[in-house]
Protein backbone atom coordinates (compact mmCIF):
# COMPACT_ATOMS: atom_id res chain seq x y z
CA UNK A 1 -35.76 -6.64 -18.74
CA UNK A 2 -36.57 -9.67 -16.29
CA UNK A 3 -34.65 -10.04 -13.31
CA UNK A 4 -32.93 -13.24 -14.32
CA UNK A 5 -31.40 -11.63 -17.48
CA UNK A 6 -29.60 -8.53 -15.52
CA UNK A 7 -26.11 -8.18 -14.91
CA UNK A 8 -27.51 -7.10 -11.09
CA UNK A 9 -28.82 -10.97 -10.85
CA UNK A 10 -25.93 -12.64 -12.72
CA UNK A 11 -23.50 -10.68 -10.53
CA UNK A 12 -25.44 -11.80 -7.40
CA UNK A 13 -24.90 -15.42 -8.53
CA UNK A 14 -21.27 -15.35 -9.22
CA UNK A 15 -21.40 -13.60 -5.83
CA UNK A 16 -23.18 -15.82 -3.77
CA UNK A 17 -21.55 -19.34 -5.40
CA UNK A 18 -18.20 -18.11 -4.52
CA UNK A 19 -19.50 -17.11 -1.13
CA UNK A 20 -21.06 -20.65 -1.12
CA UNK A 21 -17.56 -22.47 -1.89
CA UNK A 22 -15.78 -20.10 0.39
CA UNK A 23 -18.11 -21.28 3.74
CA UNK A 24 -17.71 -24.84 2.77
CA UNK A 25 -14.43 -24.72 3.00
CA UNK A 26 -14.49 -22.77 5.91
CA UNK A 27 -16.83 -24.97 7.84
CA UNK A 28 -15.02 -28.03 6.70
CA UNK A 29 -11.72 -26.17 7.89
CA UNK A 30 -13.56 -25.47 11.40
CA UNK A 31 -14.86 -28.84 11.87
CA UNK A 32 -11.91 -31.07 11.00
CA UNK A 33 -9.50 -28.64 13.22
CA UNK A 34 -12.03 -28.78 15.99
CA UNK A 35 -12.49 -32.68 15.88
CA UNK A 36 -9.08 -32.70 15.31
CA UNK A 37 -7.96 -30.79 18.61
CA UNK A 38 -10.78 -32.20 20.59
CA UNK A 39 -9.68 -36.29 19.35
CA UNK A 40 -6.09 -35.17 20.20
CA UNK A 41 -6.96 -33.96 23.77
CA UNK A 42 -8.68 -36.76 24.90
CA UNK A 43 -5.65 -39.00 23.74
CA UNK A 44 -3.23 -36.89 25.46
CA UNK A 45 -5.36 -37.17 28.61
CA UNK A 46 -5.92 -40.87 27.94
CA UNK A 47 -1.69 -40.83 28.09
CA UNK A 48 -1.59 -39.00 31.43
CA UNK A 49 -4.13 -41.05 33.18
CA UNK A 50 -2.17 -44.52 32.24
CA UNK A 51 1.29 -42.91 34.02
CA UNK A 52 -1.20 -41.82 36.70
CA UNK A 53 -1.89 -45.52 36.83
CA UNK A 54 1.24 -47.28 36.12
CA UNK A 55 2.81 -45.04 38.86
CA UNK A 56 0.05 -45.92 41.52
CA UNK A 57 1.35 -48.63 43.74
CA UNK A 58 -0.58 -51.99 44.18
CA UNK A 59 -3.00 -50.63 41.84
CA UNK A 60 -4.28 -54.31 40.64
CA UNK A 61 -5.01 -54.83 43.51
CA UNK A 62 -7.30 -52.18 44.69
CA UNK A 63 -9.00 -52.47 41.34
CA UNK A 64 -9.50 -55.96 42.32
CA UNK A 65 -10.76 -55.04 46.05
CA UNK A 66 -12.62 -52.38 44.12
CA UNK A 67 -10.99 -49.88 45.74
CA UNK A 68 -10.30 -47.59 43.33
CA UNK A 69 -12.51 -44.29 42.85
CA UNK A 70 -12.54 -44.00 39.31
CA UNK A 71 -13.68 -40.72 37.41
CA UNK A 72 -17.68 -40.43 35.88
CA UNK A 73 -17.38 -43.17 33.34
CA UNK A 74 -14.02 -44.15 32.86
CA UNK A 75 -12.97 -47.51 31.93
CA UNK A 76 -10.07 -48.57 33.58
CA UNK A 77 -8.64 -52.84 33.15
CA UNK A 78 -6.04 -55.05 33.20
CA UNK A 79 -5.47 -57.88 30.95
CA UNK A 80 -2.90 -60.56 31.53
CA UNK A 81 -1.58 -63.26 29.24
CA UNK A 82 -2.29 -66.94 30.25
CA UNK A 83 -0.63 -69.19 27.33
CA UNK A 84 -1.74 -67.95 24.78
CA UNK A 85 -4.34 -65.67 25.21
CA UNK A 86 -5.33 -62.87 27.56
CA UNK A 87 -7.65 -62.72 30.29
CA UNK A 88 -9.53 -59.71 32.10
CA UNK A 89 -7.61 -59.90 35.76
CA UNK A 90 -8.81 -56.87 36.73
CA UNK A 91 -11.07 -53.91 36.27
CA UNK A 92 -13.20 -51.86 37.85
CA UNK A 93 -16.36 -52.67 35.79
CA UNK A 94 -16.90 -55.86 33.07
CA UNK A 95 -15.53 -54.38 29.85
CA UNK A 96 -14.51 -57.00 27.90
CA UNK A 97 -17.84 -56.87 25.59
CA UNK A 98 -15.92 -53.88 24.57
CA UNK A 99 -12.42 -54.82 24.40
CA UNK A 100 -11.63 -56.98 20.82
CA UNK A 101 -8.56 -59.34 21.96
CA UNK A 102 -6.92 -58.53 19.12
CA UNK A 103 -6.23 -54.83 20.27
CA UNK A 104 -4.53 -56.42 23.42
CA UNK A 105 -2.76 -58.75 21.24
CA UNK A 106 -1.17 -55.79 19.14
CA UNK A 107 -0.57 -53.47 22.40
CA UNK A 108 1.80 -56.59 23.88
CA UNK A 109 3.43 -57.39 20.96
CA UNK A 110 3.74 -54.40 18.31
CA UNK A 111 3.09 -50.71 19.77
CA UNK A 112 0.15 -49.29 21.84
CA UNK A 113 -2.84 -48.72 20.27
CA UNK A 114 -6.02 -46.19 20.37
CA UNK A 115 -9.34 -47.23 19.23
CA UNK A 116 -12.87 -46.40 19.18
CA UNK A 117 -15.36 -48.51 20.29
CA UNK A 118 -19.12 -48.82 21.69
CA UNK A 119 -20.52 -49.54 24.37
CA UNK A 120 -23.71 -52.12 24.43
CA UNK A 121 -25.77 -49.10 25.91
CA UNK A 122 -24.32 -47.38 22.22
CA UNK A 123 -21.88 -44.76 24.09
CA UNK A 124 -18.82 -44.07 22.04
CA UNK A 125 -15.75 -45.02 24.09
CA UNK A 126 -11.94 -44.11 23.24
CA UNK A 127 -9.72 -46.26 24.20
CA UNK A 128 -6.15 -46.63 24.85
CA UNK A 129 -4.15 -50.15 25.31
CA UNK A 130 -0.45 -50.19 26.61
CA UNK A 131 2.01 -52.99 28.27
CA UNK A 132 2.10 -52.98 31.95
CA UNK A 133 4.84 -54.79 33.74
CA UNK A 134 4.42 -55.28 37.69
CA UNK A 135 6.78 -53.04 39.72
CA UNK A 136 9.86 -55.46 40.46
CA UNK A 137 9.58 -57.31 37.29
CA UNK A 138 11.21 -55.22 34.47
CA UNK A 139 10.72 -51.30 34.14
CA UNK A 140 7.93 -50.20 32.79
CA UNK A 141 7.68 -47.91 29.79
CA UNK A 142 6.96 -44.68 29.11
CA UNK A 143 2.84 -44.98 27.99
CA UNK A 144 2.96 -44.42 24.19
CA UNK A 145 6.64 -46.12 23.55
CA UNK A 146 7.48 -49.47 21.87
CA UNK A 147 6.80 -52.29 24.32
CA UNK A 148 10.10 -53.89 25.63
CA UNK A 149 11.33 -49.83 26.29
CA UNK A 150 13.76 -49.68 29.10
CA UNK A 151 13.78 -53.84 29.48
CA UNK A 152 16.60 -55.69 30.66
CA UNK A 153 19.04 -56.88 27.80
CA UNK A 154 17.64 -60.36 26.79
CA UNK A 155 20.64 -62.77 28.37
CA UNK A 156 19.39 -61.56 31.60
CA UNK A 157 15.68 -63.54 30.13
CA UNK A 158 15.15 -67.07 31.43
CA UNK A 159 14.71 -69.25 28.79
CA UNK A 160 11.55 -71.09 28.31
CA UNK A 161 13.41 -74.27 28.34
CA UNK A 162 15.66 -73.35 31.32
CA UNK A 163 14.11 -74.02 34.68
CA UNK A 164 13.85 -71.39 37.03
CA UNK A 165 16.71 -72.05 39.84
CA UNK A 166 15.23 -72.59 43.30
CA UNK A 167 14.97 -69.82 45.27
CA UNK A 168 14.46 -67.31 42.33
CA UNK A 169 10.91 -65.66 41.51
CA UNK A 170 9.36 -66.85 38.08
CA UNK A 171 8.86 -63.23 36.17
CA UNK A 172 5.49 -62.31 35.74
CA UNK A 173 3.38 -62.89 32.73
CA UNK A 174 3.07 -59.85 30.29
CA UNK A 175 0.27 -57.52 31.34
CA UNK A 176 -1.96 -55.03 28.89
CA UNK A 177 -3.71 -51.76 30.93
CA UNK A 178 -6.49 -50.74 29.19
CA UNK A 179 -7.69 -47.17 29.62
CA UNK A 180 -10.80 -45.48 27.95
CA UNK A 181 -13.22 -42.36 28.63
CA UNK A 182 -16.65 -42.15 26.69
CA UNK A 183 -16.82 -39.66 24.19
CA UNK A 184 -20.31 -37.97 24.57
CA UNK A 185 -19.03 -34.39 25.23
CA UNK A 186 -17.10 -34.60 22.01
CA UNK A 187 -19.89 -35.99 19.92
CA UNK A 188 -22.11 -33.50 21.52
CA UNK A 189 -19.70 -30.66 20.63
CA UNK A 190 -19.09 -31.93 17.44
CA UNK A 191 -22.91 -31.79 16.65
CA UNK A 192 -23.22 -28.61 18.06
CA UNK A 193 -21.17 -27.44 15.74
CA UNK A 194 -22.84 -29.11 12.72
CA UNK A 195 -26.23 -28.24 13.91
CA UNK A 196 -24.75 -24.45 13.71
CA UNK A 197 -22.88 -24.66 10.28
CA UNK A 198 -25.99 -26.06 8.56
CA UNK A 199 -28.23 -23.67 10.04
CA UNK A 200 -25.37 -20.78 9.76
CA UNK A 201 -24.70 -21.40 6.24
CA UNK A 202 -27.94 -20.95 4.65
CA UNK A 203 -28.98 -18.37 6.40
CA UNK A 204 -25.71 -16.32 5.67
CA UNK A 205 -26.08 -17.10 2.05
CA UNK A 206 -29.90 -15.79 2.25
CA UNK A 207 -29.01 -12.79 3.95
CA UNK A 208 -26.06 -12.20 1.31
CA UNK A 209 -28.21 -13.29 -1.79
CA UNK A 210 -30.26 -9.59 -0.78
CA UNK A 211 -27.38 -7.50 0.59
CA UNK A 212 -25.62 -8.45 -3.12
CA UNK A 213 -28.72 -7.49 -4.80
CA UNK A 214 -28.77 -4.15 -3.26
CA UNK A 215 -25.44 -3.53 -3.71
CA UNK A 216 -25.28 -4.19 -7.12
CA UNK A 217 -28.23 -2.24 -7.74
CA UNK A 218 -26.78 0.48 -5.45
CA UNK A 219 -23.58 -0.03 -7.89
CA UNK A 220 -24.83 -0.20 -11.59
CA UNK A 221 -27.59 2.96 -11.00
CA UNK A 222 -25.15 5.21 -13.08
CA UNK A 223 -25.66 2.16 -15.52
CA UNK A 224 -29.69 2.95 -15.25
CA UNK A 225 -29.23 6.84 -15.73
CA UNK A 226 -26.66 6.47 -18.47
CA UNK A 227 -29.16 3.58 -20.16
CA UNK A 228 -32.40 6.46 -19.33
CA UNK A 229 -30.17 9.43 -20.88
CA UNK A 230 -29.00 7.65 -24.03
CA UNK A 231 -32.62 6.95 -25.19
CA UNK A 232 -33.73 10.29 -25.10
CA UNK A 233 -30.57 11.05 -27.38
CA UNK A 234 -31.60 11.09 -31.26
CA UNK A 235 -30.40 12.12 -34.65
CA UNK A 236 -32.15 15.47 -34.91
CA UNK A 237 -30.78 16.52 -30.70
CA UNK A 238 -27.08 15.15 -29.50
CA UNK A 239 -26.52 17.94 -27.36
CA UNK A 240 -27.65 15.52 -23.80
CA UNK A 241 -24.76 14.25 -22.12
CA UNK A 242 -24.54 11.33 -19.63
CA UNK A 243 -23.96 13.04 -16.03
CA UNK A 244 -21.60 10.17 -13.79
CA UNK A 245 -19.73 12.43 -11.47
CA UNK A 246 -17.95 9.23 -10.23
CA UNK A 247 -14.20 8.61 -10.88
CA UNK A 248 -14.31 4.75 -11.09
CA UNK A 249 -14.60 2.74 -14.21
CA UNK A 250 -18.27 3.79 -14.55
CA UNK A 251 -17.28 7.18 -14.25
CA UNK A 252 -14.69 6.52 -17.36
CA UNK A 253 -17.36 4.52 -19.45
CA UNK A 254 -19.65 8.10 -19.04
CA UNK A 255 -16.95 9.98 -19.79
CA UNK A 256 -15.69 7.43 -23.00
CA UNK A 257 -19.66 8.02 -23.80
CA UNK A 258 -20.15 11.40 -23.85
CA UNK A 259 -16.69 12.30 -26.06
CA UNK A 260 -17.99 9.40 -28.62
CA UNK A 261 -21.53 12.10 -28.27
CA UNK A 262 -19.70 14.97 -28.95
CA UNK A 263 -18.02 13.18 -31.90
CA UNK A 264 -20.90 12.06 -33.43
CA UNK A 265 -22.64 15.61 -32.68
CA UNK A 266 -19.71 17.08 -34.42
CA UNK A 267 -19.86 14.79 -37.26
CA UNK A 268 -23.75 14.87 -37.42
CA UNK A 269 -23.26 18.87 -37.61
CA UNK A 270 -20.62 18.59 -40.41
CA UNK A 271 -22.46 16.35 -42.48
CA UNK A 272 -25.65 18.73 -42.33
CA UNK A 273 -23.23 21.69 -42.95
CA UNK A 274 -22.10 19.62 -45.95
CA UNK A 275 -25.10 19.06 -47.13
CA UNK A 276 -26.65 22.40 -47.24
CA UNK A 277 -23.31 24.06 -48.93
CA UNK A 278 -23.37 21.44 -51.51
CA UNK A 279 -27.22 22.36 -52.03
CA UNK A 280 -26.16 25.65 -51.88
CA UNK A 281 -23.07 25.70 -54.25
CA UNK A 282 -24.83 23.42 -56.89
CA UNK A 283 -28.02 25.78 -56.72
CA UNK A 284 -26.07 28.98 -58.16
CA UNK A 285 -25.39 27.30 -61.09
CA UNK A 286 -28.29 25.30 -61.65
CA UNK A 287 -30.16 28.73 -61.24
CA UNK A 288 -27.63 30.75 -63.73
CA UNK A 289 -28.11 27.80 -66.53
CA UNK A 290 -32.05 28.13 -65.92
CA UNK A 291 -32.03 32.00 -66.13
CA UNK A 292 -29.44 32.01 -69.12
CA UNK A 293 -31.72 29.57 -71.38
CA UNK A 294 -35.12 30.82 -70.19
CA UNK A 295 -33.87 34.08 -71.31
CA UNK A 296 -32.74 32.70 -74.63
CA UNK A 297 -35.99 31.42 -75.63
CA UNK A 298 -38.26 33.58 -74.12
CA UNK A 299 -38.26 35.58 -77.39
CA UNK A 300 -35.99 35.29 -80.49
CA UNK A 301 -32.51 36.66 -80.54
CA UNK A 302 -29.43 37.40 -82.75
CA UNK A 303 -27.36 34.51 -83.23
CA UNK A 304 -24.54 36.60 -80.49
CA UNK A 305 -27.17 36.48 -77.85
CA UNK A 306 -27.25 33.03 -78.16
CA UNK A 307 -24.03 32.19 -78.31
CA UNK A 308 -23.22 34.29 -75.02
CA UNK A 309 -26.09 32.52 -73.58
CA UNK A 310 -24.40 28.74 -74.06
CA UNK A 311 -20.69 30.21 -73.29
CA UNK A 312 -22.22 30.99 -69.68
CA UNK A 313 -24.38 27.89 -69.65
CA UNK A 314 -20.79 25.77 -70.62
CA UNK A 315 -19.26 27.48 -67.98
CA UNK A 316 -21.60 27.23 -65.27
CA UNK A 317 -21.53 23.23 -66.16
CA UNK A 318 -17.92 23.12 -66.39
CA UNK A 319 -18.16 24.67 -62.39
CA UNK A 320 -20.50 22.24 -61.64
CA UNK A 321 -18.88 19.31 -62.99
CA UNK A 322 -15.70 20.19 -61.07
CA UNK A 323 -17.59 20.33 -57.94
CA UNK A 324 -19.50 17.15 -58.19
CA UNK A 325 -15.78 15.75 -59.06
CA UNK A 326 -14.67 17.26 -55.77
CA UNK A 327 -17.31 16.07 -53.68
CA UNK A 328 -16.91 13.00 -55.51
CA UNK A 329 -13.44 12.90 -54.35
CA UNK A 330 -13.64 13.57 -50.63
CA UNK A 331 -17.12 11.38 -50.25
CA UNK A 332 -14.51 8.24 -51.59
CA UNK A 333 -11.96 9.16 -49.51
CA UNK A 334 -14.40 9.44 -46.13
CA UNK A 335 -15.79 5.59 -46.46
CA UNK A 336 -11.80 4.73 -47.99
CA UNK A 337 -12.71 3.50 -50.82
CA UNK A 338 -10.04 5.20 -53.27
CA UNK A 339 -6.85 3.44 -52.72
CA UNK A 340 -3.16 4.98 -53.77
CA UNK A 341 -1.49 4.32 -56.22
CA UNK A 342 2.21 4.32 -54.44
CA UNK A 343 5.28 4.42 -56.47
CA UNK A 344 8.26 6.12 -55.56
CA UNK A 345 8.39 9.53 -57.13
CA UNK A 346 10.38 13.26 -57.23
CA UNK A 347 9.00 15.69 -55.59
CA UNK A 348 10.80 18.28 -57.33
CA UNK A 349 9.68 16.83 -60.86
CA UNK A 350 6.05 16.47 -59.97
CA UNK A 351 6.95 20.37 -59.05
CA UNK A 352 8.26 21.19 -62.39
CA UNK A 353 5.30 19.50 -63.92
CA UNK A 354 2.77 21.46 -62.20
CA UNK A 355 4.33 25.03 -62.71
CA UNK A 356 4.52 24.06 -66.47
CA UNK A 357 0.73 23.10 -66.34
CA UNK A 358 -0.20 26.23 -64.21
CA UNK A 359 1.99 29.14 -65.65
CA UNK A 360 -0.22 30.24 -68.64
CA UNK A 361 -2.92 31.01 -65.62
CA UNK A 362 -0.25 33.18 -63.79
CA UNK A 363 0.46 34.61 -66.74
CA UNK A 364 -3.10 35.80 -67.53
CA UNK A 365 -3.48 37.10 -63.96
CA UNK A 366 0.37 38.95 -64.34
CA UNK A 367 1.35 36.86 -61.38
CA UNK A 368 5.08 35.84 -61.15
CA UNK A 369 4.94 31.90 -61.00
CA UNK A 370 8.59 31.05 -59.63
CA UNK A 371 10.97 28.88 -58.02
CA UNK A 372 12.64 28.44 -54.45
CA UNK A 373 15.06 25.76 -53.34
CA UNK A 374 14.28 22.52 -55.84
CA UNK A 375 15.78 19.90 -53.87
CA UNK A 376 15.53 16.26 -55.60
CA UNK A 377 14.04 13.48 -53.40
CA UNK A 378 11.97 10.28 -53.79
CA UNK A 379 8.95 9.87 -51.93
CA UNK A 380 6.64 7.15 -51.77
CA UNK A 381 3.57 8.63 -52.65
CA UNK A 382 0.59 8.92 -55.64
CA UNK A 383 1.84 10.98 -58.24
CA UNK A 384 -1.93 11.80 -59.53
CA UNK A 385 -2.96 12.60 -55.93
CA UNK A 386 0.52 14.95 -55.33
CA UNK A 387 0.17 16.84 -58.61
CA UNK A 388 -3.01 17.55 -57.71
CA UNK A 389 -2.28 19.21 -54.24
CA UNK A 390 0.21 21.41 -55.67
CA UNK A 391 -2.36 22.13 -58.32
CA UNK A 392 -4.99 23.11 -56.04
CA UNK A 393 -2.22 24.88 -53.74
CA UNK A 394 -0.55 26.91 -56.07
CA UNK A 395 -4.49 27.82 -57.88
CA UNK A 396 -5.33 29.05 -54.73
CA UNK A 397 -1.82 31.34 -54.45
CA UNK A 398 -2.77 32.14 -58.37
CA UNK A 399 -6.29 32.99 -57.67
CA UNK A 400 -5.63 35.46 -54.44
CA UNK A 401 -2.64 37.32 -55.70
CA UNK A 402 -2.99 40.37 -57.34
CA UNK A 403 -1.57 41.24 -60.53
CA UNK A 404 2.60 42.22 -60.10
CA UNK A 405 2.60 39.66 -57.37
CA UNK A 406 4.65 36.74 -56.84
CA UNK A 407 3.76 32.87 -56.18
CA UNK A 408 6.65 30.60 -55.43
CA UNK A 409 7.30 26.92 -54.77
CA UNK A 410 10.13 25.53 -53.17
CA UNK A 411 10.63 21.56 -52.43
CA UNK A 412 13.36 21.23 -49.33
CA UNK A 413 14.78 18.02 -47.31
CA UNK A 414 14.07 17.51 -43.74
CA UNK A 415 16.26 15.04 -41.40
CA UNK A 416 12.65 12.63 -41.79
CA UNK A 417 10.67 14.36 -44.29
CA UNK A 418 9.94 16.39 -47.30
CA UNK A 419 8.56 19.85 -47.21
CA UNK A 420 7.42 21.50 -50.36
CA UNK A 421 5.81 25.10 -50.14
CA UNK A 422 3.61 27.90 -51.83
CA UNK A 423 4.23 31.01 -50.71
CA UNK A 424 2.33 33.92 -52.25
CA UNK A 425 2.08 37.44 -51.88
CA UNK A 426 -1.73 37.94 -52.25
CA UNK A 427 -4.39 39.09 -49.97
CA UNK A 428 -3.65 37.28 -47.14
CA UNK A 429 -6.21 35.71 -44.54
CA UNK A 430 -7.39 37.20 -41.13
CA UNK A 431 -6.13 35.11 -38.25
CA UNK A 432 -9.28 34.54 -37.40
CA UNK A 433 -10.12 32.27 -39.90
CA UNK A 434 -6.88 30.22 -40.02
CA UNK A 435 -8.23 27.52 -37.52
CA UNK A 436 -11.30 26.67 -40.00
CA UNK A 437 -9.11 27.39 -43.55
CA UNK A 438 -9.37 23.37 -43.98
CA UNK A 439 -12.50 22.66 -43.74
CA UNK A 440 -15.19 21.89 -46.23
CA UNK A 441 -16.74 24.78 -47.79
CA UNK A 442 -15.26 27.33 -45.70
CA UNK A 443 -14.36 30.44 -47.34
CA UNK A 444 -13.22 33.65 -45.85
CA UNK A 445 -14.99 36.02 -48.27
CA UNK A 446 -17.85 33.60 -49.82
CA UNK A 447 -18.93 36.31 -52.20
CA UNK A 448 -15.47 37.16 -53.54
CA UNK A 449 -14.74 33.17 -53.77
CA UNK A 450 -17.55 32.32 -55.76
CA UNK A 451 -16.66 35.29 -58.06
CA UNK A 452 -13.54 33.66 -58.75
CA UNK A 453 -15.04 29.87 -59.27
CA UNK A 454 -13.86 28.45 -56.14
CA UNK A 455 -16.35 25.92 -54.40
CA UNK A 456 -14.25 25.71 -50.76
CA UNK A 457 -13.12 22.40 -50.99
CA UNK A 458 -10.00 22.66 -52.67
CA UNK A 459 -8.15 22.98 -49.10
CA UNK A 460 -10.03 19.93 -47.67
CA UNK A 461 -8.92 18.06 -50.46
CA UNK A 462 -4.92 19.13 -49.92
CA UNK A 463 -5.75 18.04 -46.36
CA UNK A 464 -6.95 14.83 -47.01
CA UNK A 465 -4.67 13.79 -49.74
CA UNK A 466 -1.22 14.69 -47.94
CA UNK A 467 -3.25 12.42 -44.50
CA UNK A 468 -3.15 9.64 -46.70
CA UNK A 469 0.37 9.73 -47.16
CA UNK A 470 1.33 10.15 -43.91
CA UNK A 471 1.88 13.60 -43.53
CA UNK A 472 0.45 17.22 -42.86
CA UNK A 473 -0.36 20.86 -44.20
CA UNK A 474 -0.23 23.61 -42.13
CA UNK A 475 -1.27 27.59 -43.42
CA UNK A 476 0.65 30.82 -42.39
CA UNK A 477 -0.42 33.99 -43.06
CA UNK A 478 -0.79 37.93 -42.72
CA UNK A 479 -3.69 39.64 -44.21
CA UNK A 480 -2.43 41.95 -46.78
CA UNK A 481 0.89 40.60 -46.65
CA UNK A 482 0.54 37.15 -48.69
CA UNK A 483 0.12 33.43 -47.26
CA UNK A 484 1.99 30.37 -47.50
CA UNK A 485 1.22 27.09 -46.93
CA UNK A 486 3.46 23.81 -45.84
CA UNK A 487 3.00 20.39 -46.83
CA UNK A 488 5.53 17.46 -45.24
CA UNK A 489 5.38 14.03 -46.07
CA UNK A 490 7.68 11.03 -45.16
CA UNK A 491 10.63 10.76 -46.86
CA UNK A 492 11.11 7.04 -49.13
């Protein structure tokens, strides 16, 4: 079998592609949480620096006398509104290549604002814009609140139109501080990190893609000895068995296996046991017919001879014919092919029928054929097939009773069921042939059987006919003492 057509590989697949989905979304996970915390960090920091600065006194002025000592590459500005735009008033480098009006125009008037920006040279820069009032003017703020926070109510506003009164200070015009860091540690992290996932995910997939193949070749191996031991099983040996000493579901499917082997060796055995004692049992007569009429012609006889000669040849025929009609029977049953005819019917008539039909054998023998209880009750059952149960049944009791003895049938009424019996007081059967009384061709004394016509597959047949309607036959017996047998079926 090619590698790409095993359940090791397919496994592997399935393996690895959920393994695949699983680090995607793992990576993603670790990046965006990562660029997430990192992002947030620097904002918070951006925050803390601008109260750093709007709590520094004079500190547009030392920007202006350059003064200040700012940190390795920050960007720190002030820009002031004349009429109606803003103006850079004070920094401590030139950034307004970097700084889109706009942003100042939205920090004044709306909220502050964070942005990202570049730099000519192409350095990322974050940047974070918030209203600055001069320290005597109005309170400023808290950096990240609504501008106007903590003003004075507006009455206490001059009015554009309203001249300032003389002596009073004109309030100063509205002011934006603009603080920003650049961002090259975080982009360098962040690619760091990319750089590793990329190169971290492929090679943990490679790495998996042969630790999955050996472990599901290390798993399905009682798969290759149970595939290696079933080959060398065939028709003519069944007697291997798969050997998984494992408890898991591999362990179950050997175990499912080798009862299914036992089965079929069990069946295989029957059907060659069959075989041969249906060769065997058709051969006796076959042989007495060919002895009988090779004797007859072998030389010329008186008309008595060969008379005597066909009597034994009918009967021999008439044994063979109800043997072929038994086998007949039970090979129909075994592939269900002969259906029943249900109908509900009285046990206790079907009784009466049979007794009538069997007494003039009894009487021949001097066998008491008798009665028990006779309950009435309706089954649902094959009347052909049930007469012919109690026929074979009470043959059997006929056949192995000897003369003086008693055979009687009773028919009783269980809570669920109907039980009718044939108790006899014949020869009895050892004990240790009760287990196999039921099966095909079995005979306790085959020599003393076949003296009395029976072929051994009269009890198979009671078997199989009371299975089909649901019920079961079950044998008690004493040798010497007499037997009887049970049959219950479902009541209608």
């Amino acid at each position: 079998m090619r590698l790409a057509q095993s359940i090791k590989f397919r496994f592997t697949v399935w393996y690895l592609a959920v393994l695949a989905i699983l680090l995607i979304g793992l990576s993603f996970g670790v990046y965006t949480y990562l660029s997430h915390t990192l992002h947030r960090n620097l904002d918070r920091a951006l925050i803390h620096r601008s109260a750093q600065l709007i709590g520094t006194r004079d500190i547009q002025q030392v920007l202006a006398d350059s003064g200040f000592e700012e940190a390795l590459g920050e960007i720190i500005g002030f820009y002031t509104k004349e009429e109606d735009s803003f103006t850079l008033s004070a920094s401590t480098r030139e950034i307004s290549h970097v700084v889109d009006l706009e942003w100042v125009e939205t920090a004044i008037s709306v909220s502050p604002v964070f942005v990202t920006t570049r730099a000519p040279d192409g350095t990322q820069l974050r940047l974070y814009l918030t209203p600055f009032y001069s320290p005597g003017s109005r309170q400023n703020p808290p950096p990240g609140s609504p501008p106007g926070s903590g003003a004075p109510p507006v009455s206490a506003e001059p009015s554009a139109a309203t001249e300032t009164p003389r002596g009073e200070q004109a309030p100063p015009p509205p002011m934006v501080l603009v603080v920003g860091q650049p961002m090259g540690n975080i982009v360098s992290a962040l690619g760091t990190l990319r750089r590793t996932l990329f190169l971290a995910g492929p090679l943990t997939l490679l790495l998996s893609a042969g630790g999955g193949l050996f472990l599901a070749r290390r798993a399905l191996k009682p798969v290759d000895r149970m595939i290696q031991t079933t080959r060398k099983i065939e028709e003519t040996d069944l007697s291997r068995r798969i050997d998984v000493k494992t408890n898991d579901e591999l362990g179950r499917l050997a175990a499912t296996l080798n009862a299914m082997l036992e089965r079929l060796e069990r069946a295989f055995h029957r059907q060659r046991q069959f075989t041969d004692d249906a060769s065997h049992e058709l051969r006796t007569p076959l042989s007495v017919i060919e002895a009988e009429a090779s004797l007859a012609l072998r030389r010329k006889r008186p008309a008595d001879d060969y008379r005597d000669a066909l009597a034994i040849v009918v009967d021999e025929a008439k044994n063979m014919n109800r043997l072929i009609d038994q086998l007949l029977t039970l090979a129909r049953a075994d592939a269900s092919q002969d259906t029943l005819d249900l109908e509900l019917v009285d046990l206790a008539e079907i009784a009466w029928e049979t007794i009538a039909t069997m007494m003039p054998l009894a009487e021949e023998k001097d066998v008491t054929l008798t009665t028990g209880s006779m309950a009435s009750v309706v089954v649902n059952g094959d009347r052909a097939r049930l007469k012919r149960l109690l026929v074979n049944l009470i043959d059997n009791a006929i056949r192995y009773t000897q003369s003086g003895g008693t055979v009687t049938v009773s028919v009783k009424q269980n809570s669920d069921s109907v039980e009718f019996t044939v108790t006899d007081t014949g020869i009895g059967i050892p004990a240790g042939h009760l287990p196999q009384i039921f099966e095909r061709f079995y005979r306790v004394d085959k020599a003393r059987s076949r003296a009395e016509g029976g072929s051994g597959l009269g009890l198979s047949i009671c078997k199989q006919i009371a299975e089909e309607h649901g019920g079961s036959i079950s044998v008690e017996s004493e040798e010497g003492e007499g037997t009887k047998f049970a049959v219950r079926v479902p009541r209608a």
